[in-house]
N, C-alpha and C. Protein backbone atom coordinates (compact mmCIF):
# COMPACT_ATOMS: atom_id res chain seq x y z
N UNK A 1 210.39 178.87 -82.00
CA UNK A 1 211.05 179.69 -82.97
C UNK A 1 210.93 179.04 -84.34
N UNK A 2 210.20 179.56 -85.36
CA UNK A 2 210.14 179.21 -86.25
C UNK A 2 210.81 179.97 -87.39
N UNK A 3 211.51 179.05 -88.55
CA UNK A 3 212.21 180.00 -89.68
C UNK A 3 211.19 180.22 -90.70
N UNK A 4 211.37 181.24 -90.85
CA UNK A 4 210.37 181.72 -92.36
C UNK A 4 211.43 181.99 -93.07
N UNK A 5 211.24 181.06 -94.33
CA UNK A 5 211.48 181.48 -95.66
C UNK A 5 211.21 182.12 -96.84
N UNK A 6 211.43 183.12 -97.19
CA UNK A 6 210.79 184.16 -97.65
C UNK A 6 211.32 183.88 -99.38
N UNK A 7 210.13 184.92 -100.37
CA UNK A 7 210.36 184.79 -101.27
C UNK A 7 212.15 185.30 -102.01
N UNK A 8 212.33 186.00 -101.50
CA UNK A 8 214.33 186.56 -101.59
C UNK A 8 214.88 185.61 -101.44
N UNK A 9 214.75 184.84 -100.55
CA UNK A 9 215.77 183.80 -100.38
C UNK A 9 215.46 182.69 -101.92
N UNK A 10 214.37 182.19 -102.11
CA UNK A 10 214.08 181.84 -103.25
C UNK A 10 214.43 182.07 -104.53
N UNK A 11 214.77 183.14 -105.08
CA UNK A 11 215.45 184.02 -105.75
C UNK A 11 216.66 184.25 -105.53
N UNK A 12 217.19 184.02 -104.51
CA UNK A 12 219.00 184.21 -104.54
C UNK A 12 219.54 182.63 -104.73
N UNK A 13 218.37 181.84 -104.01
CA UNK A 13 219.12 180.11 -104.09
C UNK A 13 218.59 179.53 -106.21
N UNK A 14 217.90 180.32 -106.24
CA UNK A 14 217.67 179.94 -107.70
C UNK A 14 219.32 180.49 -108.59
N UNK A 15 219.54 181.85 -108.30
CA UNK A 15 220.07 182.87 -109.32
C UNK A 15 221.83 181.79 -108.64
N UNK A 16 221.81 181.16 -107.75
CA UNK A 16 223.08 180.79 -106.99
C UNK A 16 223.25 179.72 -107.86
N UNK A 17 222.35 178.40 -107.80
CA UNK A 17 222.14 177.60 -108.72
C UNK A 17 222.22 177.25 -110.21
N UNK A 18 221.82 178.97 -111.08
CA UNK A 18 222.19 178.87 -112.03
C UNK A 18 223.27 179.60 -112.50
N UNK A 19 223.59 180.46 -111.83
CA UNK A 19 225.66 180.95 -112.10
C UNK A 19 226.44 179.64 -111.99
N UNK A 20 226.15 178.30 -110.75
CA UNK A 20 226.52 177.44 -110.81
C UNK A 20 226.72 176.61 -111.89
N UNK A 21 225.20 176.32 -112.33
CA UNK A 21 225.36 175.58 -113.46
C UNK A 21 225.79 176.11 -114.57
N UNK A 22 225.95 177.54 -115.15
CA UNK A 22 226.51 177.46 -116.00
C UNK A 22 228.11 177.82 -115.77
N UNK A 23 228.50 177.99 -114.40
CA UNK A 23 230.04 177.94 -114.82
C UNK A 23 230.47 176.28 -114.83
N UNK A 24 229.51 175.70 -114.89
CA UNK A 24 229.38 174.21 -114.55
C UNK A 24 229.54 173.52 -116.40
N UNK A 25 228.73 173.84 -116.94
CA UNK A 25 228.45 174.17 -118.32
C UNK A 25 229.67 174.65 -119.24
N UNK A 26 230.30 176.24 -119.18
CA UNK A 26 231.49 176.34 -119.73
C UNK A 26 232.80 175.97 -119.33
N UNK A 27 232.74 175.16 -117.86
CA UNK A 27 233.94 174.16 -117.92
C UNK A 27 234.07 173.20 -118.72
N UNK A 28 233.00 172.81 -118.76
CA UNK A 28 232.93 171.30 -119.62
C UNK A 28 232.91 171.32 -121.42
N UNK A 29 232.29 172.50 -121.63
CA UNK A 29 232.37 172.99 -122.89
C UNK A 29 234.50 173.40 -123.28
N UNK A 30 234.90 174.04 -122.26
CA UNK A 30 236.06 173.82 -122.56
C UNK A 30 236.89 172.96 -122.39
N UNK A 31 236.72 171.61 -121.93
CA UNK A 31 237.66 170.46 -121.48
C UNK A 31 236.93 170.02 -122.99
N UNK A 32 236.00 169.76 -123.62
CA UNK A 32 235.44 169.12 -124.82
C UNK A 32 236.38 169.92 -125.86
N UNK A 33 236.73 171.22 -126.06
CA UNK A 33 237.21 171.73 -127.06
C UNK A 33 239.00 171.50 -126.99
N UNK A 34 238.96 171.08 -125.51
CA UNK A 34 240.69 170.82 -125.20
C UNK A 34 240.85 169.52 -126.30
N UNK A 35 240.09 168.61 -125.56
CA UNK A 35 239.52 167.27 -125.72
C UNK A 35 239.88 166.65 -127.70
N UNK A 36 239.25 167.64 -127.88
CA UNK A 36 238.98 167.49 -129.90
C UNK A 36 240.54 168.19 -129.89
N UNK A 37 241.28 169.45 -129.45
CA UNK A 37 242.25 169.53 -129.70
C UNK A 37 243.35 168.40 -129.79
N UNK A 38 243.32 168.22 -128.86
CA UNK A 38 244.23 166.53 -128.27
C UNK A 38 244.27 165.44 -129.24
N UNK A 39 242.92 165.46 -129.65
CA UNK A 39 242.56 164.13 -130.46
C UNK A 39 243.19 164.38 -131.87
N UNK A 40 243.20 165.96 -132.38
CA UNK A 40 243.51 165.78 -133.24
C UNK A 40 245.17 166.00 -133.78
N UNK A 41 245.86 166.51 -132.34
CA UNK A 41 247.13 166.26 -132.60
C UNK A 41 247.47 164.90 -132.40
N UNK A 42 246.91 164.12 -131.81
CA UNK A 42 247.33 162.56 -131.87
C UNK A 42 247.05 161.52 -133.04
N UNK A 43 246.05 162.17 -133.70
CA UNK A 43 245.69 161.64 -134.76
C UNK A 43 246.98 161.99 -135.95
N UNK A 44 247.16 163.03 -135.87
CA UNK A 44 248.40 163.19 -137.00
C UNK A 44 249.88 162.84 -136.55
N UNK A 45 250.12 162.91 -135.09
CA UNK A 45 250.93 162.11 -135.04
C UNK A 45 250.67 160.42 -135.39
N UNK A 46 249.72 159.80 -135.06
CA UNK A 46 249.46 158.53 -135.59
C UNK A 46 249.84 158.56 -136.82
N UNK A 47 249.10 158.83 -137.84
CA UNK A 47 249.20 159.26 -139.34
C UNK A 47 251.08 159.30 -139.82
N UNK A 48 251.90 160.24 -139.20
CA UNK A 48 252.77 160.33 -139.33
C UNK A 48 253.87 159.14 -138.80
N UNK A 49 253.42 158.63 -137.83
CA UNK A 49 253.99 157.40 -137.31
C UNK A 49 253.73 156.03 -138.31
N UNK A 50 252.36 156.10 -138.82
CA UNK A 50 252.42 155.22 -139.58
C UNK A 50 252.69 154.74 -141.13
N UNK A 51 253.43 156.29 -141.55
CA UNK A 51 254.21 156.43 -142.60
C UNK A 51 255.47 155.76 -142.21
N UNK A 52 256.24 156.17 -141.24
CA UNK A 52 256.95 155.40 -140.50
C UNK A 52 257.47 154.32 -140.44
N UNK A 53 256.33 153.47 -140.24
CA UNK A 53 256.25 152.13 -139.93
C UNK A 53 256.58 151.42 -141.37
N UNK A 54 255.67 152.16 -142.24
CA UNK A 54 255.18 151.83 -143.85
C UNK A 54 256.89 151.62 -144.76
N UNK A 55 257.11 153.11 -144.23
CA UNK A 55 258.86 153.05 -144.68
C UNK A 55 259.65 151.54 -144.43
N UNK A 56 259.88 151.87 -143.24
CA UNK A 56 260.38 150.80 -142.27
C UNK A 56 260.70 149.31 -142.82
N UNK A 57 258.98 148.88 -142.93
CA UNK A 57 259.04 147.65 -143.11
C UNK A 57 259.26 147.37 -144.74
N UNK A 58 259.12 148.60 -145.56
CA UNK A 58 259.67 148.26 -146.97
C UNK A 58 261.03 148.23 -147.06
N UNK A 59 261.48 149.00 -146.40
CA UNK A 59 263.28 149.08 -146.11
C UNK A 59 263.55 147.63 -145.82
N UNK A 60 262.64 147.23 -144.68
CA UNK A 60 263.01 145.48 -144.14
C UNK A 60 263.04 144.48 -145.02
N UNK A 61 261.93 144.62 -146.08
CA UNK A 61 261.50 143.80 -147.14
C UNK A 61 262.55 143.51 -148.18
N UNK A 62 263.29 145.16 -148.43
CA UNK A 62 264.05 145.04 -149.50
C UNK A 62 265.47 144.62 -149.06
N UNK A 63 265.91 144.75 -147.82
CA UNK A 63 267.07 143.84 -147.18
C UNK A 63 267.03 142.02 -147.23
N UNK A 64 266.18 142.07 -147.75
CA UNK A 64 266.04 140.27 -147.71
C UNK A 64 266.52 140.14 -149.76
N UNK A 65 266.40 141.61 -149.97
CA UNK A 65 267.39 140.94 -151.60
C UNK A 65 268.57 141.40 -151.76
N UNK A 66 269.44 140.61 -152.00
CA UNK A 66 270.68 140.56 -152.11
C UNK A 66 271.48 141.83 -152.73
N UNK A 67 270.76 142.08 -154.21
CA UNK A 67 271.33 143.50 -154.88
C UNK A 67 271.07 144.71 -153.75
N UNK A 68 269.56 144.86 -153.25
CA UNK A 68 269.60 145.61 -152.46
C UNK A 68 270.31 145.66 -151.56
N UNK A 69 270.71 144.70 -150.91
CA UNK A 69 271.36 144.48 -149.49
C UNK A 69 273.19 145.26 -149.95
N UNK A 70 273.66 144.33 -150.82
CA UNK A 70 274.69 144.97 -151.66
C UNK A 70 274.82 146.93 -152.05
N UNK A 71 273.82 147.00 -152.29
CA UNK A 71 273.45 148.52 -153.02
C UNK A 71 273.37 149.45 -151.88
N UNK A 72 272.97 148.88 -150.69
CA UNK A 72 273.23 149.65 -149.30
C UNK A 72 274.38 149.73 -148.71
N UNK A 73 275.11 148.59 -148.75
CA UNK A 73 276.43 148.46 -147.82
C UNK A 73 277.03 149.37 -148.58
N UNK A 74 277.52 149.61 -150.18
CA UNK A 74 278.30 149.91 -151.05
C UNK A 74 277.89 151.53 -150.27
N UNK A 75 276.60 152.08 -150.71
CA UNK A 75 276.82 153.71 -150.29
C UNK A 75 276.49 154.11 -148.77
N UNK A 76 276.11 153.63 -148.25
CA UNK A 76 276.27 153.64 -146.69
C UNK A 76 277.28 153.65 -145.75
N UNK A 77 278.06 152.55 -146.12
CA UNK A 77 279.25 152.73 -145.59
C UNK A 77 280.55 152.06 -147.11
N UNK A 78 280.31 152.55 -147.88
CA UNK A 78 281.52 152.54 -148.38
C UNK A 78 282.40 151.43 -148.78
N UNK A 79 281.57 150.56 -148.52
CA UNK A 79 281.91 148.69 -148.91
C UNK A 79 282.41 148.42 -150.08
N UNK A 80 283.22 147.72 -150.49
CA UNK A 80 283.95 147.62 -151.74
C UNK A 80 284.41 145.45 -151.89
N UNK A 81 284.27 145.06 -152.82
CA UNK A 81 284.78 144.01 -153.29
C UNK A 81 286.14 143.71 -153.10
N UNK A 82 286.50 142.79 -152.82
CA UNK A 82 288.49 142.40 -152.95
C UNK A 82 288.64 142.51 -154.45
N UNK A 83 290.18 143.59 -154.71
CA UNK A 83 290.33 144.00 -155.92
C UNK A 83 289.40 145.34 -156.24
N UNK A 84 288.56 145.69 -156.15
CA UNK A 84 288.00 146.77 -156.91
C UNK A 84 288.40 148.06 -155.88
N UNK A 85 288.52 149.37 -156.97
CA UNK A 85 288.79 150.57 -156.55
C UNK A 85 287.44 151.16 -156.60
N UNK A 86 287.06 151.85 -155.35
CA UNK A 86 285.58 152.77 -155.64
C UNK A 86 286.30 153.97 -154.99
N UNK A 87 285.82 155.11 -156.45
CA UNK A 87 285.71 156.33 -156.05
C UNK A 87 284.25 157.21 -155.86
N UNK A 88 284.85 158.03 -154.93
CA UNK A 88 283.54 158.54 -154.01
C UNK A 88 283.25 160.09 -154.63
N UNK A 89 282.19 160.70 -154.90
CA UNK A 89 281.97 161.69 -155.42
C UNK A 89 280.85 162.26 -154.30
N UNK A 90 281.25 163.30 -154.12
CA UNK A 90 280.60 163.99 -153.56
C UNK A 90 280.11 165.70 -154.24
């Protein structure tokens, strides 16, 4: 018993092959466009985080001087000297 393979079959394993590959093709084309999406919301969160940081450590910087350090306690929380009256305006 021998199988013959005929030209049809040739033609359906080709046409099988390439529906394959290209649903093979626009998967990957869409994980790449996910891909650049992703990247570029992380990128602006980075960006935004590292304003952040930028703040941060100038805030830190300027706590190491005294007027500043003073100039925060006073409107932050309301800190006052022995003897002095502070009024609050809002």
């Amino acid at each position: 018993m021998k199988i013959r393979i005929t030209k049809g079959f040739w033609v359906v394993l080709t046409a099988v092959i390439a529906v394959f590959t290209l649903y093979v093709m626009i998967r990957t084309v869409a994980h790449i466009a996910r891909t650049h999406s992703r990247i570029a919301e992380v990128r602006v969160e980075h960006d935004r985080l590292l304003r952040g940081i930028e703040a941060d450590s100038l805030f830190i910087e300027n706590l190491n001087s005294e007027e500043f350090l003073e100039t925060y306690a006073r409107e932050q929380f309301n800190l006052q000297r022995p003897g002095e009256t502070v009024y609050i305006f809002e």
